[in-house]
Protein backbone atom coordinates (compact mmCIF):
# COMPACT_ATOMS: atom_id res chain seq x y z
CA UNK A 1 -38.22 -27.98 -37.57
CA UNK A 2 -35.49 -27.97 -40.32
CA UNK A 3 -35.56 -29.51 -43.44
CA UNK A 4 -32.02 -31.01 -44.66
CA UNK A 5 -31.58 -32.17 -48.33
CA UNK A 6 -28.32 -33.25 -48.21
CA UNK A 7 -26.64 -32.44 -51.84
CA UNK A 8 -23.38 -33.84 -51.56
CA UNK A 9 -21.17 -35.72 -48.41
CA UNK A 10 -19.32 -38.90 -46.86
CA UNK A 11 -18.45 -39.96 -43.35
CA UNK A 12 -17.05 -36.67 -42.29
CA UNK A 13 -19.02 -33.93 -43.83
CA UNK A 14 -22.30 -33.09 -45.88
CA UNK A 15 -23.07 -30.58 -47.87
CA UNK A 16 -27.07 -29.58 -48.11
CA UNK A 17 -29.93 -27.00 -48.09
CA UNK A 18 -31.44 -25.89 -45.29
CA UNK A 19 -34.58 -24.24 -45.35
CA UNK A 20 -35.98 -23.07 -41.58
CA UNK A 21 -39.23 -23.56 -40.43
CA UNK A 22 -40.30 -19.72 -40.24
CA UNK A 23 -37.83 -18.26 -43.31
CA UNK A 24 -38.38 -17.99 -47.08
CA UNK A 25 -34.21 -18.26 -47.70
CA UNK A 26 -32.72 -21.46 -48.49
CA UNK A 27 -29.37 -21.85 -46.78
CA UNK A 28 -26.63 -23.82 -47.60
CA UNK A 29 -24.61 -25.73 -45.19
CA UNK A 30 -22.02 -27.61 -43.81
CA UNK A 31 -22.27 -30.48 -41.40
CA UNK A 32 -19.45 -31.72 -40.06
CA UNK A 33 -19.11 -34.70 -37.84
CA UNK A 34 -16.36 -34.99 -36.08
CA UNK A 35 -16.11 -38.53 -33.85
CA UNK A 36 -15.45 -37.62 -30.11
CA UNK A 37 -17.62 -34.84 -30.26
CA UNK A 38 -20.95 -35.60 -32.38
CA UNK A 39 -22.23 -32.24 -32.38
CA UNK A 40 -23.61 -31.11 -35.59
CA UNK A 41 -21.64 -27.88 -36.37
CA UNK A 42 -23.43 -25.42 -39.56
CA UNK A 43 -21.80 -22.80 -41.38
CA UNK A 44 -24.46 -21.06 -43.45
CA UNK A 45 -24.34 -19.09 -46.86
CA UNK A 46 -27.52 -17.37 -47.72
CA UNK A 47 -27.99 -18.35 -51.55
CA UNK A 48 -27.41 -15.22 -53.31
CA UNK A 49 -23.62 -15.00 -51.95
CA UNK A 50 -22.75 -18.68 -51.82
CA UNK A 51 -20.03 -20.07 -53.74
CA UNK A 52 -18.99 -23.62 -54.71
CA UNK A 53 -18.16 -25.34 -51.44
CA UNK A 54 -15.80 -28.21 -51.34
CA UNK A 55 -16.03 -30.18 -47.17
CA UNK A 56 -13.32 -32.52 -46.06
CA UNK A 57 -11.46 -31.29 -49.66
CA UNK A 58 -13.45 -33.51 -52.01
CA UNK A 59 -17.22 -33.19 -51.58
CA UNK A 60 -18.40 -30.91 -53.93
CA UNK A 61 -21.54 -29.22 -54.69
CA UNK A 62 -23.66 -26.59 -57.32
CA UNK A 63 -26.32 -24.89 -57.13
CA UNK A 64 -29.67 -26.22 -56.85
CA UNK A 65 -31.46 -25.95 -60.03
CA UNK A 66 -35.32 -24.61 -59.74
CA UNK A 67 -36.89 -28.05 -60.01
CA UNK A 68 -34.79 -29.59 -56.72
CA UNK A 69 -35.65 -26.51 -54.51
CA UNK A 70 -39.32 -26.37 -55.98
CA UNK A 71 -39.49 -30.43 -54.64
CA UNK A 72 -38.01 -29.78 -51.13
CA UNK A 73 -40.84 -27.37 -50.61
CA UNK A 74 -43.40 -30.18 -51.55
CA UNK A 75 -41.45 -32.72 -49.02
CA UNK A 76 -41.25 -30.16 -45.73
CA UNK A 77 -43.20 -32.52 -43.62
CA UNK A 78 -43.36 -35.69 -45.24
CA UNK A 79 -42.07 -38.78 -43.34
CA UNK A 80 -39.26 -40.65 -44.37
CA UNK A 81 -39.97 -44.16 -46.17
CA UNK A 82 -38.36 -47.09 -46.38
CA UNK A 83 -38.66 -47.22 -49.91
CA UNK A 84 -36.18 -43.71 -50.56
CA UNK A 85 -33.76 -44.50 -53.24
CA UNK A 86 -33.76 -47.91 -53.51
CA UNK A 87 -32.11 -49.71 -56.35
CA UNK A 88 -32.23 -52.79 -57.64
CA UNK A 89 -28.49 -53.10 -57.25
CA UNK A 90 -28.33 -52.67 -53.82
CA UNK A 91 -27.63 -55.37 -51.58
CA UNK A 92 -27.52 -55.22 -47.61
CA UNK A 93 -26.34 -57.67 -45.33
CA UNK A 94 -27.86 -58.30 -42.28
CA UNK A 95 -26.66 -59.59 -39.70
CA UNK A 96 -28.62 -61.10 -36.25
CA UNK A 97 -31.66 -61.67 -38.64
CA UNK A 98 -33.08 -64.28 -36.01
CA UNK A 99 -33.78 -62.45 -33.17
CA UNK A 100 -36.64 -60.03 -31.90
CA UNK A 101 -34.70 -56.68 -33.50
CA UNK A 102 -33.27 -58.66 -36.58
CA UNK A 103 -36.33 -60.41 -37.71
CA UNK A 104 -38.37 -57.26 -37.90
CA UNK A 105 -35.82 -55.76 -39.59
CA UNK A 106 -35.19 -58.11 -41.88
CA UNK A 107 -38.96 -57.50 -42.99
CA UNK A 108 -39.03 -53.96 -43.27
CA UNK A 109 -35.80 -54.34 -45.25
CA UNK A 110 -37.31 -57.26 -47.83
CA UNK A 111 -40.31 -54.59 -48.27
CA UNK A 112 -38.76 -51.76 -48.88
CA UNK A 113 -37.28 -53.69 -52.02
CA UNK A 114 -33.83 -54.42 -50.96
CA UNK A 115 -31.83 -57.26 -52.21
CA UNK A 116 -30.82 -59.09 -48.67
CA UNK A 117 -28.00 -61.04 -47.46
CA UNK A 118 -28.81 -62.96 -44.21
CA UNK A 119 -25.59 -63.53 -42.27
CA UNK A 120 -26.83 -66.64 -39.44
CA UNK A 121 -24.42 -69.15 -37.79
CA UNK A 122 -25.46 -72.21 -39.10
CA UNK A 123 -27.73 -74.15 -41.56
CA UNK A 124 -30.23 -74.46 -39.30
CA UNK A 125 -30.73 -70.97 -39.08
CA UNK A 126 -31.50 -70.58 -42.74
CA UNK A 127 -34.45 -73.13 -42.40
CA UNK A 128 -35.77 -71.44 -39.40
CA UNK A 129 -36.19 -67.97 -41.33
CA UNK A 130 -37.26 -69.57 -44.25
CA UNK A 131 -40.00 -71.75 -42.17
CA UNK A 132 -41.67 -68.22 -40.71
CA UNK A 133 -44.55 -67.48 -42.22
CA UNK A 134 -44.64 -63.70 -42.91
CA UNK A 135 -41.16 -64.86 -44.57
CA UNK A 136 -43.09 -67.11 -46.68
CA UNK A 137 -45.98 -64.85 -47.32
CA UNK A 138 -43.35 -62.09 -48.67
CA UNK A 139 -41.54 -64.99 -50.89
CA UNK A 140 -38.78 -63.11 -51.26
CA UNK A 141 -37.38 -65.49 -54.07
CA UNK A 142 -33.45 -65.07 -55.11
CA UNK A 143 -33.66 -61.56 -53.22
CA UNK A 144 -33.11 -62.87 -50.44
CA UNK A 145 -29.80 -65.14 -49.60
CA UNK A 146 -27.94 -66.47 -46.78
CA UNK A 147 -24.16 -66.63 -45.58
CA UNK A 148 -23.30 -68.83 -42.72
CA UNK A 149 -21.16 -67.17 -40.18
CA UNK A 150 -20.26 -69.56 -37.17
CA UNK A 151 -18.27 -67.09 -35.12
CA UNK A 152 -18.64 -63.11 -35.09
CA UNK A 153 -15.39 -62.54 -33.04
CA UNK A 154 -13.13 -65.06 -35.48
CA UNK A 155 -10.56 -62.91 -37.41
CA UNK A 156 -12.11 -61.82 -40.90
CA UNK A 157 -15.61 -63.31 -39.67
CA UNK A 158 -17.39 -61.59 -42.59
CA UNK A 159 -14.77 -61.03 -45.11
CA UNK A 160 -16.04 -63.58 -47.40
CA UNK A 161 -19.86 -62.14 -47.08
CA UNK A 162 -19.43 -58.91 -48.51
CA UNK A 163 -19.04 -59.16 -52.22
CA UNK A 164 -20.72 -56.51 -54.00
CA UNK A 165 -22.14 -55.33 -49.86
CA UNK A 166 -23.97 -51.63 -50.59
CA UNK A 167 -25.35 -51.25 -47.09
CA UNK A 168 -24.96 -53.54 -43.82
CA UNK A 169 -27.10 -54.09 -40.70
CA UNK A 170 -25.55 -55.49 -37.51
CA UNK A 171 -27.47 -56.36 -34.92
CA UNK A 172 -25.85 -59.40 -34.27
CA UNK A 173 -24.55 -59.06 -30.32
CA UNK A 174 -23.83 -61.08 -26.88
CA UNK A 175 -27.77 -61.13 -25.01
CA UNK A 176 -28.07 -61.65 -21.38
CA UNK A 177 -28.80 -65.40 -21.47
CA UNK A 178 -30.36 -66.24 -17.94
CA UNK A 179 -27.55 -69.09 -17.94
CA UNK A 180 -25.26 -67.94 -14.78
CA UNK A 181 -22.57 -66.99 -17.29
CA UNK A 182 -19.58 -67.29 -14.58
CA UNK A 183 -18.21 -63.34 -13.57
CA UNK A 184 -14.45 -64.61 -14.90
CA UNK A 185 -16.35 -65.58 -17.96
CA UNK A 186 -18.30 -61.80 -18.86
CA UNK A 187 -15.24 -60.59 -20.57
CA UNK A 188 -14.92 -63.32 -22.97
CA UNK A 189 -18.91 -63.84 -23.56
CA UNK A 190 -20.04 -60.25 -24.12
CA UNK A 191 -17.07 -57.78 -24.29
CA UNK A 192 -15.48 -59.64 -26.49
CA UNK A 193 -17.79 -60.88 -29.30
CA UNK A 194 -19.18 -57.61 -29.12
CA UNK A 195 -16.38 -55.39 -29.99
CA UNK A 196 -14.88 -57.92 -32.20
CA UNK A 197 -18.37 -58.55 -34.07
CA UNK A 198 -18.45 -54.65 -34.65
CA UNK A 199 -15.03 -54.41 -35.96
CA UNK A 200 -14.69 -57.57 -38.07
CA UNK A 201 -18.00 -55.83 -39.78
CA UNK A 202 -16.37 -52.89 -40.04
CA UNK A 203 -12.94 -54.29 -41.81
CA UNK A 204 -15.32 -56.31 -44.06
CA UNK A 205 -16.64 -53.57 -45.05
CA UNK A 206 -13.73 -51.93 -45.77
CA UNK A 207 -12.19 -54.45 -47.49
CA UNK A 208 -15.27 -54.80 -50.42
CA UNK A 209 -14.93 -51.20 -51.44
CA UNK A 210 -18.61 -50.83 -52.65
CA UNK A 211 -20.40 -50.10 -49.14
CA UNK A 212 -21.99 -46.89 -48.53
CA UNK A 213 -23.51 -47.37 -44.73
CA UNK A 214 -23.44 -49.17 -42.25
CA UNK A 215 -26.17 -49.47 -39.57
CA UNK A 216 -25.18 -50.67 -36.46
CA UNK A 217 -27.48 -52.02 -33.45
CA UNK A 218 -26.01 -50.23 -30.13
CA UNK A 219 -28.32 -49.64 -27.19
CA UNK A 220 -29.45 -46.90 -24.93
CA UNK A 221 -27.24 -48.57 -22.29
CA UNK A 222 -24.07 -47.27 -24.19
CA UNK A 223 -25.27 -43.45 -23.15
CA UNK A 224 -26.62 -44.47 -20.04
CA UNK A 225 -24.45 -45.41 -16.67
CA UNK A 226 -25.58 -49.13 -15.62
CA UNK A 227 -26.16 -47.68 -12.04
CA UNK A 228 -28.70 -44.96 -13.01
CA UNK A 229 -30.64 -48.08 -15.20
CA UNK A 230 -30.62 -50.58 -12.40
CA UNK A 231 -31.40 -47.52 -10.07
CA UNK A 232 -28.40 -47.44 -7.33
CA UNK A 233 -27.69 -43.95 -9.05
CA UNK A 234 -30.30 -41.31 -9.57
CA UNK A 235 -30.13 -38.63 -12.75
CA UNK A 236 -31.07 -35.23 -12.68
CA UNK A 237 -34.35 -35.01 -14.31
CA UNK A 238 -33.36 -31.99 -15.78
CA UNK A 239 -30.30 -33.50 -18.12
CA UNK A 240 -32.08 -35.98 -20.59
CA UNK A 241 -30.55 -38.39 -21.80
CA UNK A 242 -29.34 -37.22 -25.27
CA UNK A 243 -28.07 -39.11 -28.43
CA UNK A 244 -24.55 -37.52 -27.85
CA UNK A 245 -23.73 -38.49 -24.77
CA UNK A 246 -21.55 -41.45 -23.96
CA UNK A 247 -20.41 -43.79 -20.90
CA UNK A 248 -16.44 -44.46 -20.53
CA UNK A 249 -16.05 -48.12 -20.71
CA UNK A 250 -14.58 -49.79 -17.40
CA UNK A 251 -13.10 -53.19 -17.76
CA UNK A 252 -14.89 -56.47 -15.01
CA UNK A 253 -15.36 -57.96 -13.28
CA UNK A 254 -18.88 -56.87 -13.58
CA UNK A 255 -21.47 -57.44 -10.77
CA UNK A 256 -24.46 -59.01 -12.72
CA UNK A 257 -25.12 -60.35 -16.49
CA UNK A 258 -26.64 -57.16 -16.98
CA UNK A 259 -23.76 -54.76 -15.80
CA UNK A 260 -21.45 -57.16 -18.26
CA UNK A 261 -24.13 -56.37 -21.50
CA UNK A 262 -24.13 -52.29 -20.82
CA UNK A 263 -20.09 -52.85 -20.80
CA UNK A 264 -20.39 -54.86 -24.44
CA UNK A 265 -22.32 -52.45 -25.95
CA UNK A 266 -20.14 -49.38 -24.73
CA UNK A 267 -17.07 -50.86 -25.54
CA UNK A 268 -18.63 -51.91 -29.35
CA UNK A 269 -19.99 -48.08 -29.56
CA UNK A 270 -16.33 -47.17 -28.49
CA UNK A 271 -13.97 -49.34 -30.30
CA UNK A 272 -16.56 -48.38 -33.54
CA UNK A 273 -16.60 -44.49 -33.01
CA UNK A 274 -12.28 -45.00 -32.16
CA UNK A 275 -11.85 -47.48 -35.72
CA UNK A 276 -14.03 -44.69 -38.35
CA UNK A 277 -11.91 -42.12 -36.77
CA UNK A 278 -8.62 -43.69 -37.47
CA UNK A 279 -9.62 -45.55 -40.65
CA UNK A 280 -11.53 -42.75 -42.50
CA UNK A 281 -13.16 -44.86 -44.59
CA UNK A 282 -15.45 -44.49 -47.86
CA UNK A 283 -18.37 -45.18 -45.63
CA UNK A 284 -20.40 -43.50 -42.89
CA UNK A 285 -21.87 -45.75 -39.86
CA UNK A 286 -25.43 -44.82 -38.35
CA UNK A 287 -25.55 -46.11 -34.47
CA UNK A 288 -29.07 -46.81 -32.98
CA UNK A 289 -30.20 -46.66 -29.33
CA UNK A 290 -33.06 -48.69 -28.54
CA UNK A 291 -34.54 -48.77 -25.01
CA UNK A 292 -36.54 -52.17 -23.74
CA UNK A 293 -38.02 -53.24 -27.05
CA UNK A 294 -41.31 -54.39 -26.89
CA UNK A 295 -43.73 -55.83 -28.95
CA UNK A 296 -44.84 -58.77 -31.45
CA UNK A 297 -41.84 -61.29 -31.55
CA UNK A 298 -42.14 -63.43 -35.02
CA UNK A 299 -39.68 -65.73 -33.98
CA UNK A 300 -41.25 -67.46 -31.11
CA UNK A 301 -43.78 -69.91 -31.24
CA UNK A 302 -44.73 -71.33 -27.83
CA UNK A 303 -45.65 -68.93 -24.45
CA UNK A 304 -42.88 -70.09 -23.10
CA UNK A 305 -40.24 -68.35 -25.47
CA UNK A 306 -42.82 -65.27 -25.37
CA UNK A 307 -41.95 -65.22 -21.76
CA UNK A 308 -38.47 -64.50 -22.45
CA UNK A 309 -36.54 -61.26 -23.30
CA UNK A 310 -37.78 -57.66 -22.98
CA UNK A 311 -41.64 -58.96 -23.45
CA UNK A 312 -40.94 -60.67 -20.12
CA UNK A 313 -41.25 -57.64 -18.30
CA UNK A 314 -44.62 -56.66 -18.81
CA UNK A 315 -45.93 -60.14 -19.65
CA UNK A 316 -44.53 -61.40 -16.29
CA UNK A 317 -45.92 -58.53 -14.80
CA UNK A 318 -49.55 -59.59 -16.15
CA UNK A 319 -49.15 -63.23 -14.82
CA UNK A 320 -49.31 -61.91 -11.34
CA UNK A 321 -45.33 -61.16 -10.82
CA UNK A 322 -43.71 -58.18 -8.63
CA UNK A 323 -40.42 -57.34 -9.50
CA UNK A 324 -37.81 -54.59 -11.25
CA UNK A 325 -37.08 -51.67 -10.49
CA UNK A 326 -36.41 -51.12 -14.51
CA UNK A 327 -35.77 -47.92 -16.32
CA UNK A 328 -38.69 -46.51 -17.83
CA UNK A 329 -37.79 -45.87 -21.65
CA UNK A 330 -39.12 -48.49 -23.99
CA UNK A 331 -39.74 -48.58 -28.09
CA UNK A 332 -42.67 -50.77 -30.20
CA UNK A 333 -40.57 -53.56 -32.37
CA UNK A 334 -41.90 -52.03 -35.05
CA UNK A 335 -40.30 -48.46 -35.02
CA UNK A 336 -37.25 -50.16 -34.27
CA UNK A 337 -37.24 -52.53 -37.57
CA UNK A 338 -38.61 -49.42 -39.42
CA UNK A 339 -35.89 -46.90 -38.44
CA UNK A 340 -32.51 -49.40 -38.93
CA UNK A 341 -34.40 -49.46 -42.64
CA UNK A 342 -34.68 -46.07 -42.99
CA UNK A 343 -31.60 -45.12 -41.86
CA UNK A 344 -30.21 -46.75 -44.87
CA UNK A 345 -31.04 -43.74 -46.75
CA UNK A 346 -28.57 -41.15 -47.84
CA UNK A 347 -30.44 -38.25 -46.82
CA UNK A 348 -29.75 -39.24 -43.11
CA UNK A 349 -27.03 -38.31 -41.36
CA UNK A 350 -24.01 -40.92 -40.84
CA UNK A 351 -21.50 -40.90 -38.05
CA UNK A 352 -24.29 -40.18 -35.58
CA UNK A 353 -26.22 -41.61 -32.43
CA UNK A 354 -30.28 -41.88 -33.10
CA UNK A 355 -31.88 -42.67 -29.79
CA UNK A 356 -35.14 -44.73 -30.14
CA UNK A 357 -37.03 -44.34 -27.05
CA UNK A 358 -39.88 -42.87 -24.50
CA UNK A 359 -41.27 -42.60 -21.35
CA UNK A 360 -43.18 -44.91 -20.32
CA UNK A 361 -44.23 -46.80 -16.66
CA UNK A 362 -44.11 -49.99 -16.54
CA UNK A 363 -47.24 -50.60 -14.05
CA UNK A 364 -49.95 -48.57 -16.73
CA UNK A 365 -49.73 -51.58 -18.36
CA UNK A 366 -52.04 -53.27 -15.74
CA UNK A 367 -54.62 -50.74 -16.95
CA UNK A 368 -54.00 -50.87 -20.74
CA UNK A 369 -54.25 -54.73 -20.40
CA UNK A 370 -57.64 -54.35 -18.35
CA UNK A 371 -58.98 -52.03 -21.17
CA UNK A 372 -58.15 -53.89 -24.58
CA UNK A 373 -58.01 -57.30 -22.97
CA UNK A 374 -61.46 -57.57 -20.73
CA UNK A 375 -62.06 -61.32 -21.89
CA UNK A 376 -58.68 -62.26 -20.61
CA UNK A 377 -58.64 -60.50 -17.31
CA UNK A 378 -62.13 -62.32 -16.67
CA UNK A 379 -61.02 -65.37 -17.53
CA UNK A 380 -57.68 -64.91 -15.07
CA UNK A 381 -55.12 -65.43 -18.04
CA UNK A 382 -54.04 -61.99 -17.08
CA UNK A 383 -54.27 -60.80 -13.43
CA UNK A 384 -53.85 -57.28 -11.74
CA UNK A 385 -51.68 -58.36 -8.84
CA UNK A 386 -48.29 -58.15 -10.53
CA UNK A 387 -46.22 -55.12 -10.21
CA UNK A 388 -42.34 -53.70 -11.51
CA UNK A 389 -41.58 -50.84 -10.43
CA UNK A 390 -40.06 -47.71 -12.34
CA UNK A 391 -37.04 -45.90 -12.97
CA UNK A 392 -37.73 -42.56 -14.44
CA UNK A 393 -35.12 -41.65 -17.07
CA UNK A 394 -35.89 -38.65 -18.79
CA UNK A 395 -34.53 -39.22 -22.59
CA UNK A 396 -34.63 -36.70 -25.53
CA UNK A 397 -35.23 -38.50 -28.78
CA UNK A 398 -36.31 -35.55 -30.93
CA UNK A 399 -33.56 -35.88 -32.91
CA UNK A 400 -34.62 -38.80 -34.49
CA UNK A 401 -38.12 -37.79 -34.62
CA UNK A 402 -37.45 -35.02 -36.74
CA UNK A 403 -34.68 -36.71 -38.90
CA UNK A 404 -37.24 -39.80 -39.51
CA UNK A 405 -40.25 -37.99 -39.11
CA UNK A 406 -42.39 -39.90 -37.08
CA UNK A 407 -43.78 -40.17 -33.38
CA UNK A 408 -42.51 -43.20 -31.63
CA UNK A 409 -45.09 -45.69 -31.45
CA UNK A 410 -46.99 -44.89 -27.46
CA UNK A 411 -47.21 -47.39 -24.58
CA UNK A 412 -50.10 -48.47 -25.03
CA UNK A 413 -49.50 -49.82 -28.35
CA UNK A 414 -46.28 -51.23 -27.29
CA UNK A 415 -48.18 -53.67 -24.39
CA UNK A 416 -51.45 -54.15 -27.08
CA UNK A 417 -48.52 -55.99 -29.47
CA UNK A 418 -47.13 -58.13 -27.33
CA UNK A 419 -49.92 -59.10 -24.82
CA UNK A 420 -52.06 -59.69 -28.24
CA UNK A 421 -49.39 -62.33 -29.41
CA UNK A 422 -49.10 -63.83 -26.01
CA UNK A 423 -52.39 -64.67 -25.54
CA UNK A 424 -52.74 -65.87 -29.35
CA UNK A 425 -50.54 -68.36 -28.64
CA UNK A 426 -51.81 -69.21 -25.16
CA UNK A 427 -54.93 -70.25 -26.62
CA UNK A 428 -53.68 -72.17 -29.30
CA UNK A 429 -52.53 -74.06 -27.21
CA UNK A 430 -52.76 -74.47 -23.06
CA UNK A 431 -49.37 -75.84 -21.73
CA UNK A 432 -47.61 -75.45 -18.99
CA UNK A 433 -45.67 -72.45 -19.28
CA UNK A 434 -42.20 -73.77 -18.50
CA UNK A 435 -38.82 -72.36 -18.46
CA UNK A 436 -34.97 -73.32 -17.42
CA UNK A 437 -34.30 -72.16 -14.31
CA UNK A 438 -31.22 -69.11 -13.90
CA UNK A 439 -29.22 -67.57 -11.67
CA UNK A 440 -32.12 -64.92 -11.14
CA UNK A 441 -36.04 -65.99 -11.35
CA UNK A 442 -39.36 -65.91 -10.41
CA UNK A 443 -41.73 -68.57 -9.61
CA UNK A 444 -45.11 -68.82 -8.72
CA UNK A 445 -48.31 -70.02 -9.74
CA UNK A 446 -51.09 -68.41 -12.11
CA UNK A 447 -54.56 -69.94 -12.98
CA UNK A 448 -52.71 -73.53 -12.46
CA UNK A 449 -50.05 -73.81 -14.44
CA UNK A 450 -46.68 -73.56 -12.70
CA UNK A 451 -44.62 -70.55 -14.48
CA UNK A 452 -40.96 -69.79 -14.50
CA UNK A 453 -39.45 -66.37 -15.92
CA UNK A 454 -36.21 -65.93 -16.22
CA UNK A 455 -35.96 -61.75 -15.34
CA UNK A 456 -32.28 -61.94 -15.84
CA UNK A 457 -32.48 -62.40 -19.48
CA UNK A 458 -33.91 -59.09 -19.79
CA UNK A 459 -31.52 -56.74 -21.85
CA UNK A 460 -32.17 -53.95 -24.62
């Protein structure tokens, strides 16, 4: 593996020393990023013949002194942290801070000693964040603030929340809601919010002046054709899924809720990818792939709300339900809240797609739930009768493995999460696990209590 120490660079090129993994020579290097094609491109000067390189016309470099190359060789293999470079001037704004992704993230960013703008839609919002008690345990104090943003897709949404803006998060998107959102309807509740969301965030941004990065929440389902995740189209094992690739966007009507959210999140990846091309501006924008996020959900209190999104799958699964077929790449909350942090550091590269994902099949979870829950498979809160069946998807994530420096967090700890929370709050408390009915559900009956699980509100 390569180590990159990026010396000098912007949105469209970096300048930075490469050392390889099986050389003594320091390289330096050029990285540029052009939009349609991703493709890191390197033009390498061995040291003693280099000169003073100048990318894009105005990123400029010298050469390292002896202290800066005598501290990259101490720092070869040591993970990233979400604490790199962090100064008390910074100030990100977040955006979607009250869902699964977003109230991770918002964590991981208060940790890592960030100064934090929460952008939520209303005032009850605020007190909901402020109410959660690894929120409270944190107290944050004045470095953490709030600006209320009704409506994502309203012209200059977030032009008024980005005064003295460093860094931005947006996670903020359209979710499969489970509702029956009408097919003449998809267009205006996901494609739309979705692309507009992106861009207003994107003017915003432009318009303060002071931002550096932007981190935006995309999905694997932007790289991936809907009809090889819902399995009406197979993939050649042999082509993984790479952080490069990309879907063309087709306009609706769309055949499902689910076929509608892929769209959103190909035409936000688009329209973004389309606007830093044209634009140019001061800032670079990281875009981040997640697969089915599982794992600990702070934001829900009750089993019932456990038994909704991604956590639904295996949960439901657990409670005696036989469904899918799903694709078979998932990610642990946590590596997902921990990444959109570190990417926030300069040493990564902007202007590119990081996939966060792995195998993974979704029936081994009967047999990781039988192993670290025995108590609750005696006791029939969990049973071995469900069953979803698998899509294999083979997806190459290395690239941000080796940029971040970490393993992605396995399967097994992934189910442990959130099967541990689920069954915390089942015995806090034993009531009926209700939900709304959809367009799309499952109903049956485990240990008594009548359960309903909405599978179409399953997105990531």
């Amino acid at each position: 593996m390569r180590r990159l120490t990026p010396l000098s660079g912007g949105p469209f090129a970096s300048v930075y020393w490469i050392e390889p993994a099986q050389q003594q020579t320091l390289f330096l290097g050029i990285r540029i990023r052009p939009f349609k094609e991703t493709y890191i491109s390197h033009f390498l000067v061995p040291i003693p013949s280099w000169k003073e390189c100048t990318a894009s016309g105005h990123y400029k470099t010298s050469q390292p002194t002896q202290h800066q190359i005598s501290q990259e060789h101490t720092n070869i293999n040591t993970p990233k942290t979400e604490t790199n470079m962090v100064s008390s001037k910074d100030l990100v704004l977040i955006t979607g801070a009250t869902g699964h992704i977003g109230s991770r993230t918002l964590l991981h960013v208060l940790r890592a000693g960030y100064r934090v703008r929460a952008a939520v839609r209303s005032e009850s919002k605020i007190s909901q964040v402020l109410a959660r008690p690894d929120i409270q345990e944190l107290n944050p104090g004045s470095r953490l603030t709030f600006t209320i943003v009704p409506d994502i897709a309203a012209p200059g949404a977030y032009d008024h929340a980005v005064d003295g803006v460093t860094h931005m998060i947006h996670i903020a998107s359209p979710l499969v809601t489970g509702d029956g959102v009408p097919l003449h309807k998809h267009e205006e509740f996901f494609i739309q919010p979705a692309v507009r969301g992106t861009l207003n965030l994107l003017e915003a941004a432009n318009l303060a002046g002071t931002v550096r990065r932007v981190v935006i929440t995309s999905s694997i389902v932007a790289l991936i054709p809907v009809g090889q995740m819902e399995g009406t189209e197979r993939r050649d094992p042999r082509n993984p899924v790479g952080p490069n690739d990309r879907v063309p966007f087709q306009h609706g009507p769309y055949h499902s809720e689910f076929a509608a959210y892929a769209a959103s999140k190909v035409a936000a990846l688009e329209a973004a990818e389309t606007w830093m091309e044209r634009e140019r501006p001061a800032f670079d924008v990281v875009h981040l792939h997640p697969g089915f996020v599982l794992g600990r959900n702070e934001t829900v209190t009750t089993t019932s709300q456990a038994l909704q999104g991604t956590n639904a799958v295996v949960l439901a699964m657990l409670l005696g339900k036989k469904f899918g077929p799903y694709a078979g790449a998932t990610v642990h909350a946590e590596d997902v809240a921990r990444v959109h942090v570190a990417s926030l550091d300069p040493t990564v590269f902007g202007n590119q797609s990081y996939i966060l994902s792995r195998a993974a099949r979704w029936n081994d979870a009967k047999s990781i739930a039988r192993r670290e829950f025995p108590e609750a498979m005696k006791k029939k809160m969990l049973v071995r009768g469900g069953s979803v069946d698998t899509i294999e998807i083979p997806v190459d994530a290395s690239l941000t493995e080796d940029t971040f420096g970490f393993k992605f967090a396995s399967f097994d700890e992934q189910v442990k999460s959130c099967v541990g929370q689920f069954l915390e709050l089942r015995m806090r408390k034993k009531p009926a696990l209700h939900h709304r009915p959809s367009s799309v559900m499952m109903t049956g009956n485990s240990n008594k209590n009548e359960m309903f699980v909405s599978i179409s509100e399953i997105t990531c």
